[in-house]
Protein backbone atom coordinates (compact mmCIF):
# COMPACT_ATOMS: atom_id res chain seq x y z
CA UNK A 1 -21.64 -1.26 -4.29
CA UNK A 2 -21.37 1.83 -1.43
CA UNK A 3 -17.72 3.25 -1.92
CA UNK A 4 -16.82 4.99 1.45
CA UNK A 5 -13.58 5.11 3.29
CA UNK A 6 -11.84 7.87 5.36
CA UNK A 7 -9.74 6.12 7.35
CA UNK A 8 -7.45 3.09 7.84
CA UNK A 9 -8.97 1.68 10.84
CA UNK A 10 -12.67 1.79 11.28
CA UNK A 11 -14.65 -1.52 10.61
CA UNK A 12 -13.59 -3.43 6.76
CA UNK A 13 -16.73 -4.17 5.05
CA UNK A 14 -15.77 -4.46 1.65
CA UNK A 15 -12.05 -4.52 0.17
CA UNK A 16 -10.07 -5.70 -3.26
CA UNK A 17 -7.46 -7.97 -2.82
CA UNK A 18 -4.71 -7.86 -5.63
CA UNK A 19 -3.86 -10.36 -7.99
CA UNK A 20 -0.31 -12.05 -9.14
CA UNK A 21 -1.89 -13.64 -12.65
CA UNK A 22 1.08 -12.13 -15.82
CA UNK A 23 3.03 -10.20 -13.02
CA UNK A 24 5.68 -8.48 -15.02
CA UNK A 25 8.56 -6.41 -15.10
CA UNK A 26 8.59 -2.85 -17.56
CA UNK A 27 11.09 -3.38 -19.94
CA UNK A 28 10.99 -0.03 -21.93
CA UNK A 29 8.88 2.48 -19.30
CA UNK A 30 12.02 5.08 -18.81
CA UNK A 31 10.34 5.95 -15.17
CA UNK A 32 10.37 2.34 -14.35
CA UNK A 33 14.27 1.38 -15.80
CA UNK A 34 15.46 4.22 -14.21
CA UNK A 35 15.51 2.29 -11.20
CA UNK A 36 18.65 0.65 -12.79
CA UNK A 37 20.63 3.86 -11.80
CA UNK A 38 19.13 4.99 -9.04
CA UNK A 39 18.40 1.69 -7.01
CA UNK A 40 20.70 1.25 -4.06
CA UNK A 41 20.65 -2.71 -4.63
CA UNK A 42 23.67 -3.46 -6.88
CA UNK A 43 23.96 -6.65 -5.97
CA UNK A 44 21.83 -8.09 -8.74
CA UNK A 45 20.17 -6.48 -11.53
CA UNK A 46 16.56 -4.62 -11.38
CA UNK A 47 14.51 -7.49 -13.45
CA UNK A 48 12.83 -7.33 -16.65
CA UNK A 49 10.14 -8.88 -18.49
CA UNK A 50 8.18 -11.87 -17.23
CA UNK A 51 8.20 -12.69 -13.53
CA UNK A 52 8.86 -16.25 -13.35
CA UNK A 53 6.56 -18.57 -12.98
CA UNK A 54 6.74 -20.26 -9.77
CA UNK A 55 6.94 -16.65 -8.03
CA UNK A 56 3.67 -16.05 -10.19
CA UNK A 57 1.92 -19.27 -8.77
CA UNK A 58 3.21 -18.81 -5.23
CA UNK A 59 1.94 -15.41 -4.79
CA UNK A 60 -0.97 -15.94 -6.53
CA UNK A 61 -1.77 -19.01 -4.11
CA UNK A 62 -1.14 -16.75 -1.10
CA UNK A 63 -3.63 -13.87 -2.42
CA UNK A 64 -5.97 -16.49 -2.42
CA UNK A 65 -5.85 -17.29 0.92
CA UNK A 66 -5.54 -13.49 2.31
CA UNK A 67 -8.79 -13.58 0.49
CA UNK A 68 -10.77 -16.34 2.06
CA UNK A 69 -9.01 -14.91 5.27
CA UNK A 70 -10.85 -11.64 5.07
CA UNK A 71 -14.14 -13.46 4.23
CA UNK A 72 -13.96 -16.00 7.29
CA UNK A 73 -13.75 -12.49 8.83
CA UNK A 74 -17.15 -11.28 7.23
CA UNK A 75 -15.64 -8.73 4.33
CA UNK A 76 -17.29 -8.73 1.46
CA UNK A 77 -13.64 -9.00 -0.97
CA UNK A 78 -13.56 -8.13 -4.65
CA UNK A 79 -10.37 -9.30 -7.18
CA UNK A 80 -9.04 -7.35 -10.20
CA UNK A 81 -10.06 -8.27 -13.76
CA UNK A 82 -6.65 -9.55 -15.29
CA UNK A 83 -5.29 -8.22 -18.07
CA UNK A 84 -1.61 -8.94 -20.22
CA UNK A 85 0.40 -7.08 -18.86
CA UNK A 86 2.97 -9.40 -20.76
CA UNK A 87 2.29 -7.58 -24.00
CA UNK A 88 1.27 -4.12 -22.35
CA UNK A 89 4.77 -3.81 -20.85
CA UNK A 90 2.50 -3.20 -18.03
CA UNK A 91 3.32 -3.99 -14.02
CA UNK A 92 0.88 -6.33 -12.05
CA UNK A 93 -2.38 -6.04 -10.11
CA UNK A 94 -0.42 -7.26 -6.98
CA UNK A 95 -0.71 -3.97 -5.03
CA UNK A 96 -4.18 -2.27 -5.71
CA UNK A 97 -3.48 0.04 -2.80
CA UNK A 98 -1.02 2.26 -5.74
CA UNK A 99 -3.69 2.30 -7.90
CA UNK A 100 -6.65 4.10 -6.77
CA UNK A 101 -7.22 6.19 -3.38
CA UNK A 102 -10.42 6.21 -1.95
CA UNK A 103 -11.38 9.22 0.33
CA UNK A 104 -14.71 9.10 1.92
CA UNK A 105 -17.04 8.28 -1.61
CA UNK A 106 -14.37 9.43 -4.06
CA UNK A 107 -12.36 7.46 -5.98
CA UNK A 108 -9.53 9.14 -6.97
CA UNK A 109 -7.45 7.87 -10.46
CA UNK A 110 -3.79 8.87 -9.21
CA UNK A 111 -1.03 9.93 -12.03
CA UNK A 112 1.17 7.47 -10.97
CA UNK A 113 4.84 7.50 -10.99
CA UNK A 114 5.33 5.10 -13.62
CA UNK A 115 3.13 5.72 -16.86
CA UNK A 116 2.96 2.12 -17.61
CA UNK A 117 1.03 1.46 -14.58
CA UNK A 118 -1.94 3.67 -16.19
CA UNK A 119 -2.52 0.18 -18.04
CA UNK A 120 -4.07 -1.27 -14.54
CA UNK A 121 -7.07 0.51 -14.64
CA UNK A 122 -9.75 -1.43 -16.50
CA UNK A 123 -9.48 -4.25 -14.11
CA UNK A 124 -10.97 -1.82 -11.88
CA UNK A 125 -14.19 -1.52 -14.31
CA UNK A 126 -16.51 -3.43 -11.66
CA UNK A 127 -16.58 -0.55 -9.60
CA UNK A 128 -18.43 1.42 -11.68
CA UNK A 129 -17.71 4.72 -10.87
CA UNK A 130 -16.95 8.08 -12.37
CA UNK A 131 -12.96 8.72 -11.26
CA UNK A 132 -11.86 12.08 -10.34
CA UNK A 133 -8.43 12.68 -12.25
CA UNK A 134 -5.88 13.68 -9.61
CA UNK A 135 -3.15 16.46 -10.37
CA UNK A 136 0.72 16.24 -10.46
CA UNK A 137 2.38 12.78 -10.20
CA UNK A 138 2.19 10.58 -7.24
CA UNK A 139 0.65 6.87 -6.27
CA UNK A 140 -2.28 6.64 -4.01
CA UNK A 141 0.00 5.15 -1.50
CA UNK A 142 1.80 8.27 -0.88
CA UNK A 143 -1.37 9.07 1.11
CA UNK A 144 -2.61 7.88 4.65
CA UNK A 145 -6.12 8.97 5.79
CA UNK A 146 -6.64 9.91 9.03
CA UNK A 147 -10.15 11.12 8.90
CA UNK A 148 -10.04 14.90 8.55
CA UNK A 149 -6.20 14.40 7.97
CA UNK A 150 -4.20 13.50 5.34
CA UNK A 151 -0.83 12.42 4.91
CA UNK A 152 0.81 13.17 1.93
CA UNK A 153 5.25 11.89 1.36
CA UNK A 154 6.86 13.60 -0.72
CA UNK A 155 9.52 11.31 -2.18
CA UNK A 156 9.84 9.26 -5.49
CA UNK A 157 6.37 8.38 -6.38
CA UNK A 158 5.02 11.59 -5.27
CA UNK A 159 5.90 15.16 -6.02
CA UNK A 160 4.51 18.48 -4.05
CA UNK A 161 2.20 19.39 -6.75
CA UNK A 162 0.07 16.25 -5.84
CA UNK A 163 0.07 17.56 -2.30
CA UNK A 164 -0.72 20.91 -3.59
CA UNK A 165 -4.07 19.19 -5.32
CA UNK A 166 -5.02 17.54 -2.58
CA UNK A 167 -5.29 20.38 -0.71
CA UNK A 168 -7.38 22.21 -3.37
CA UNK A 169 -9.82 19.20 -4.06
CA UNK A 170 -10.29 18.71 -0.44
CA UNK A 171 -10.14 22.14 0.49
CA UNK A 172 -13.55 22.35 2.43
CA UNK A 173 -12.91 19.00 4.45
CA UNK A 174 -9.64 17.84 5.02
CA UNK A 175 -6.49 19.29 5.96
CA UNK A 176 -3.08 17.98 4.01
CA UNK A 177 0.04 17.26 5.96
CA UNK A 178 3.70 17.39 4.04
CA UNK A 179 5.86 14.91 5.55
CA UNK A 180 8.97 14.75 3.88
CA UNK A 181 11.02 11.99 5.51
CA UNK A 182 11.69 9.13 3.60
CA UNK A 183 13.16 9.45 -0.07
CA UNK A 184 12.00 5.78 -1.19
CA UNK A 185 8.27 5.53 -2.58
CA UNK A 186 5.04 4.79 -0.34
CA UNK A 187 3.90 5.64 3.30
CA UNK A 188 2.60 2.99 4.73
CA UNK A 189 6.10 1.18 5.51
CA UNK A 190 6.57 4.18 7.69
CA UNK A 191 3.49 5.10 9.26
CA UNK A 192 0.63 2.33 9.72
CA UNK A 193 -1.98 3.84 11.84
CA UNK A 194 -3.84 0.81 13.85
CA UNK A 195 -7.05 2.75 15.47
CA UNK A 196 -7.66 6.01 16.58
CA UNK A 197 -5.40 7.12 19.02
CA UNK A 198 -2.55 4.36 18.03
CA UNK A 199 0.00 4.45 15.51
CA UNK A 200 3.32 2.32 14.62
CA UNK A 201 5.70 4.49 13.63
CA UNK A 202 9.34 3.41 11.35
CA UNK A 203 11.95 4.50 13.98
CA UNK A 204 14.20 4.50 11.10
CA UNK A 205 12.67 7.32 9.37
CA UNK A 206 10.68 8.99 11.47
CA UNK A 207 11.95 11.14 15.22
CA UNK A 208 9.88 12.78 17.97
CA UNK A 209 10.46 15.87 16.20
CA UNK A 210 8.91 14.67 13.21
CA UNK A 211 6.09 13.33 14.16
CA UNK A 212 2.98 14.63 11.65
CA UNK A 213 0.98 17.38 13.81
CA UNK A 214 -2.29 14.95 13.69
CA UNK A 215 -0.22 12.22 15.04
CA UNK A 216 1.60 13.77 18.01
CA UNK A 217 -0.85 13.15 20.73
CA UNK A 218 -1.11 9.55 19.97
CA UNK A 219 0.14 6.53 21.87
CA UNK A 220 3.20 5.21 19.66
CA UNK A 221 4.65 2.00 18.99
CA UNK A 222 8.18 2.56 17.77
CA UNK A 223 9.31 -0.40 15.34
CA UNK A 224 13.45 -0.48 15.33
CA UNK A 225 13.32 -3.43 13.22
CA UNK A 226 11.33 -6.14 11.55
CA UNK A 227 12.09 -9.86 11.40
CA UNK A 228 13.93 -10.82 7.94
CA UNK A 229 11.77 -11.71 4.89
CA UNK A 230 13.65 -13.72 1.91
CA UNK A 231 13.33 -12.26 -1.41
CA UNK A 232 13.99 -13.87 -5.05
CA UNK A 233 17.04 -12.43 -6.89
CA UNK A 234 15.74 -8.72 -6.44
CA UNK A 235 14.28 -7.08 -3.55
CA UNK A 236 11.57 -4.37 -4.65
CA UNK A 237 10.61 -3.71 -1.49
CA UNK A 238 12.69 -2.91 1.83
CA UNK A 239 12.33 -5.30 4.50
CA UNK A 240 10.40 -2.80 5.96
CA UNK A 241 7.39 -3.91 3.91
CA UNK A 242 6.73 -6.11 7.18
CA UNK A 243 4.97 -3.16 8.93
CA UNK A 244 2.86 -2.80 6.26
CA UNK A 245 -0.43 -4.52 7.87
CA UNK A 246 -3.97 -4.45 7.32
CA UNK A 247 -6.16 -3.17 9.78
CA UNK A 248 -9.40 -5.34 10.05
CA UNK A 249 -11.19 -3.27 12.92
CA UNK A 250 -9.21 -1.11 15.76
CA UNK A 251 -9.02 -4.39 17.77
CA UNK A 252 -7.83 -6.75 14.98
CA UNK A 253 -4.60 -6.48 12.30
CA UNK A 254 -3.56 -8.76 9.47
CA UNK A 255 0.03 -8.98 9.16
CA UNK A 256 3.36 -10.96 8.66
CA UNK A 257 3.23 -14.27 10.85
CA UNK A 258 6.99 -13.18 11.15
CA UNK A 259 6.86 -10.17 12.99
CA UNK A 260 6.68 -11.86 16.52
CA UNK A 261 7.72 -8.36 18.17
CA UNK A 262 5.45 -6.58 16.26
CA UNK A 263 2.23 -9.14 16.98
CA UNK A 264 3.58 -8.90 21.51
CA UNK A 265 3.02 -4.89 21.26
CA UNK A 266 -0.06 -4.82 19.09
CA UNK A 267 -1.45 -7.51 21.86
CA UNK A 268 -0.07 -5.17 24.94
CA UNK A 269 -2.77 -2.90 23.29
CA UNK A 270 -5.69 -4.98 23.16
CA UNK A 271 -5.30 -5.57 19.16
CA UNK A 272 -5.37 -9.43 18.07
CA UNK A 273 -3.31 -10.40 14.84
CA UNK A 274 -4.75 -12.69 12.18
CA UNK A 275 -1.83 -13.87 9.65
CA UNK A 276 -0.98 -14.72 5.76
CA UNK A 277 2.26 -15.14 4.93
CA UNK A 278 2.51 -13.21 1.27
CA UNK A 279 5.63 -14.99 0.59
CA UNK A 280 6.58 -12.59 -1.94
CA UNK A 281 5.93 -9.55 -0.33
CA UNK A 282 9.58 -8.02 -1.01
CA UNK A 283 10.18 -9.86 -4.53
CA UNK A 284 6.49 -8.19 -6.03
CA UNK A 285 6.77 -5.20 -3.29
CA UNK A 286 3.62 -5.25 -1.33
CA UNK A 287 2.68 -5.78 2.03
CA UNK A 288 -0.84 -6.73 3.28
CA UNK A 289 -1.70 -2.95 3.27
CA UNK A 290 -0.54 -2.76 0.03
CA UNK A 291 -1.80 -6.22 -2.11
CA UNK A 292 -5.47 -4.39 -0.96
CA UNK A 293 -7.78 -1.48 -1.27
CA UNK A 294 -10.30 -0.91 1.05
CA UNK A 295 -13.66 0.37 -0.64
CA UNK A 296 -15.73 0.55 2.35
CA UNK A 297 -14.88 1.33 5.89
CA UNK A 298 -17.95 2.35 8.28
């Protein structure tokens, strides 16, 4: 299998797609239930154990059809090995993208946020590959690749020191950016680069003046808003989550069939939308970026 990948836009040959099979909730990871303080939800609690079953099935059903999507499309897609993560008080396999980061042929094993997430590794095993360990604590989807570029937030899921590695590891070919605008977890429901040259950018969270230095030349398509996605009792991911698309080439995106806005200005640029609707995208918090890892990109 040929691992290579250094940005999020050049032709998908090969990608995993997550999985929904024994999604579950930490119940005693402290990083995890200390959501219950910080959370600005209060409306109902952060879940627990278990996610039910029907939310299990549903997801699980749309996975599977993201995944014959992408192989209509001639990508060669890959699915995790499940595990319990019932009785490992693990999380899921839903969103492979926090897992792992791949930067050109390295696979990088991230010291994630939450310990108990550690647990997802083995149904990574197919890859066969010998991980490089990263430093400090922070998810692979802290990080957008942008060739010689990297974006690194700073927020929850990712502290400086993982920034600071970065820059060491990569220190003869890439260049790592600090952005430090967004306080919630990942980066790609705030900057989803769609080819060279073209970026959409969370108008919420990100200003002219903040654009990353990489990204101020480009052409910019400033989202204000997405259309609503439902949620089941808790919603572990913003509504934001509905910028978070999959680039399949720079002329073609996967993404939300609800984002009609979104789909008219990707089109004004020449770039067609395919669409899956992950139903559960803000219940299981993942996005079509997100529920995948690309392993080759050429």
């Amino acid at each position: 299998m040929r691992i290579f990948s250094s940005n999020e836009w050049d032709t998908l040959k090969s990608v995993i797609v997550g999985s929904a099979w024994m999604a579950h909730w930490p119940v005693n990871c402290p990083d995890f239930r200390r959501q219950e303080e910080t959370t600005l939800w209060k409306e109902t609690p952060l879940p627990k154990g278990p996610v039910i079953n029907w939310v299990q099935h549903q997801a699980q059903q749309d996975l599977n059809e993201y995944a014959k999507l992408l192989t209509s499309l001639g990508v060669e897609v890959h699915r995790p090995f499940n595990r319990n993560f019932y009785d490992l008080d693990g999380f899921s396999n839903y969103s492979p993208r926090d897992r792992l980061l791949v930067v050109d042929d390295v696979v990088i094993d991230c010291p994630m946020a939450y310990a108990c997430r550690e647990c997802e590794l083995p149904s990574y095993s197919f890859l066969e590959v010998d991980y490089v360990r990263g430093g400090g604590r922070w998810d692979a989807a802290n990080v957008c690749r942008l060739n010689d570029d990297l974006l690194y937030l700073v927020s929850e899921s990712g502290d400086l020191e993982g920034a600071h590695w970065l820059q060491d590891y990569f220190a003869d070919t890439k260049r790592v950016h600090i952005l430090d605008c967004y306080q919630g977890t990942h980066i790609d429901s705030t900057i989803s680069p769609v080819r060279e040259g073209l970026v959409c950018l969370n108008a919420s969270r990100i200003t002219e003046d903040t654009v990353p230095e990489p990204l101020k030349s480009w052409d910019k398509i400033w989202v204000h808003e997405m259309a609503h996605q439902d949620f089941h009792e808790y919603p572990y991911a913003s509504n934001w989550i509905g910028m978070n698309f999959l680039v399949v080439n720079p002329n073609l995106v996967i993404c939300d069939p609800k984002q009609e806005w979104l789909r008219k200005e990707l089109a004004k640029w020449s770039v067609e939308t395919e669409c899956v609707d992950l139903r559960h995208s803000r219940t299981l918090g993942g996005g079509h970026h997100c529920t995948t890892l690309d392993l080759n990109r050429e």
